[in-house]
Protein backbone atom coordinates (compact mmCIF):
# COMPACT_ATOMS: atom_id res chain seq x y z
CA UNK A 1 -7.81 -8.42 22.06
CA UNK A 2 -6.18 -11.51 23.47
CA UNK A 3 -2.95 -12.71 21.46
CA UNK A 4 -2.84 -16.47 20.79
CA UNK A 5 0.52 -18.19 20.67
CA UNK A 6 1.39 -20.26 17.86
CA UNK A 7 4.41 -22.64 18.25
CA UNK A 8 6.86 -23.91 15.62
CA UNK A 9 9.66 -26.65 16.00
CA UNK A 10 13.44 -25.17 14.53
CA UNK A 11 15.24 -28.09 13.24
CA UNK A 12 19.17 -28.62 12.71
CA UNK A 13 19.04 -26.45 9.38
CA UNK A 14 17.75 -23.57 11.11
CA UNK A 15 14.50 -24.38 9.36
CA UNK A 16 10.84 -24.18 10.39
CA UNK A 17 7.20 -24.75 9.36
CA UNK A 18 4.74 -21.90 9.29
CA UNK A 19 1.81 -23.20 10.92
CA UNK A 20 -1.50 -23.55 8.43
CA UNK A 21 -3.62 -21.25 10.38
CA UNK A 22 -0.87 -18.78 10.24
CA UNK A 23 -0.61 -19.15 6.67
CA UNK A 24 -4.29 -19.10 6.33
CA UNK A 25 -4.26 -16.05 7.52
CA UNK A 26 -1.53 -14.19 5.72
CA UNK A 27 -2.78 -15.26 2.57
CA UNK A 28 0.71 -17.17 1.97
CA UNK A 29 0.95 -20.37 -0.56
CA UNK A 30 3.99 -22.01 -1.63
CA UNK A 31 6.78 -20.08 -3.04
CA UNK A 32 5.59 -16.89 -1.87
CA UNK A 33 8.19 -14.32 0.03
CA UNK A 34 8.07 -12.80 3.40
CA UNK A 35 10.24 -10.26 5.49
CA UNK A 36 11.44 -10.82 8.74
CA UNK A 37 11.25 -7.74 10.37
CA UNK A 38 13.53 -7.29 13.88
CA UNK A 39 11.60 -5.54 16.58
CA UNK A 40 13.17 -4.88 20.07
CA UNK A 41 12.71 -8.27 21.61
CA UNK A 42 11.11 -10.31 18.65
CA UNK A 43 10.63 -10.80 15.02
CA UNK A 44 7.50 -9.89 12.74
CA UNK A 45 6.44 -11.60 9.51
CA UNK A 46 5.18 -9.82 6.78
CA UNK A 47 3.77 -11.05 3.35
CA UNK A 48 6.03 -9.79 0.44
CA UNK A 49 3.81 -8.74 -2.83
CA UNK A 50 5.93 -8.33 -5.81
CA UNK A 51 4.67 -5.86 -8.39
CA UNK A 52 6.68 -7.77 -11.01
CA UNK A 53 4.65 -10.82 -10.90
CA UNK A 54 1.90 -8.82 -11.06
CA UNK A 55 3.43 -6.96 -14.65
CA UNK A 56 5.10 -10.33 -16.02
CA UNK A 57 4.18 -10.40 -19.78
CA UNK A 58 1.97 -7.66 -20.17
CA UNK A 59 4.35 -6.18 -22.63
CA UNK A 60 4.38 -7.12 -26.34
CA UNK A 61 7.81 -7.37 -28.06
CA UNK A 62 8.03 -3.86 -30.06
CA UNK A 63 10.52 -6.16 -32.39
CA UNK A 64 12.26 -9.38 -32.51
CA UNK A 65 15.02 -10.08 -30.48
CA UNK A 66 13.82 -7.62 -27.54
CA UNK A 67 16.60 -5.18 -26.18
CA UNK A 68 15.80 -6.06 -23.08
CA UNK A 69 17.35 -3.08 -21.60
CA UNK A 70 15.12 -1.16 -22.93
CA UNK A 71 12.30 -3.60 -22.02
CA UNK A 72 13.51 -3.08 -18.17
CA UNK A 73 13.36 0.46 -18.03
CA UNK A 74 9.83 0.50 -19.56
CA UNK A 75 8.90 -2.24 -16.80
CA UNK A 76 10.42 -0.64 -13.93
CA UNK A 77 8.82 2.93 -15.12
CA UNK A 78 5.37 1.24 -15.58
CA UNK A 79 6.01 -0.32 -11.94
CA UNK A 80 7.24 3.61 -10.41
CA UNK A 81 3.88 5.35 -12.65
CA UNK A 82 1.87 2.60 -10.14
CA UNK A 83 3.27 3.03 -6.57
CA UNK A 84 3.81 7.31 -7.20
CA UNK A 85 -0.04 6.98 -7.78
CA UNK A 86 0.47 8.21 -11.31
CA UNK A 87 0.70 11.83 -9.78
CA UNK A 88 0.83 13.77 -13.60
């Protein structure tokens, strides 16, 4: 497979534009994350999916005010019963 090269322009802020096409292809709109990941001699980009957009409001308040300590630990234990695969 031949490997295309894609150029981008780094202006005084360190900044740069991800071409469209590249975008396209990731999948990647507006205010969505990726990782820079440092390889020997360059630098991959990877999509970043968060799970927590994904779970945002799918749990009713139990009562009125939440204890939203309580609220996290159900979220981040519904979030750890996903990614383990539910192994029970």
């Amino acid at each position: 497979m031949k490997k295309k090269s894609i150029q981008s322009v780094l202006t005084k802020k360190a900044q740069f534009t991800l071409p469209k096409r590249i975008r396209d292809r990731l999948g990647l709109k507006p205010g969505d994350r990726i990782a820079f990941i440092l390889e020997k001699e360059s630098v991959r980009l990877v999509p970043v999916h968060s799970t927590l957009d994904k779970h945002f409001a799918c749990i009713s308040p139990r009562q009125t005010p939440e204890d939203y300590k309580v609220l996290r630990k159900e979220v981040e234990a519904s979030i750890a019963k996903e990614v383990m695969g539910d192994q029970n």
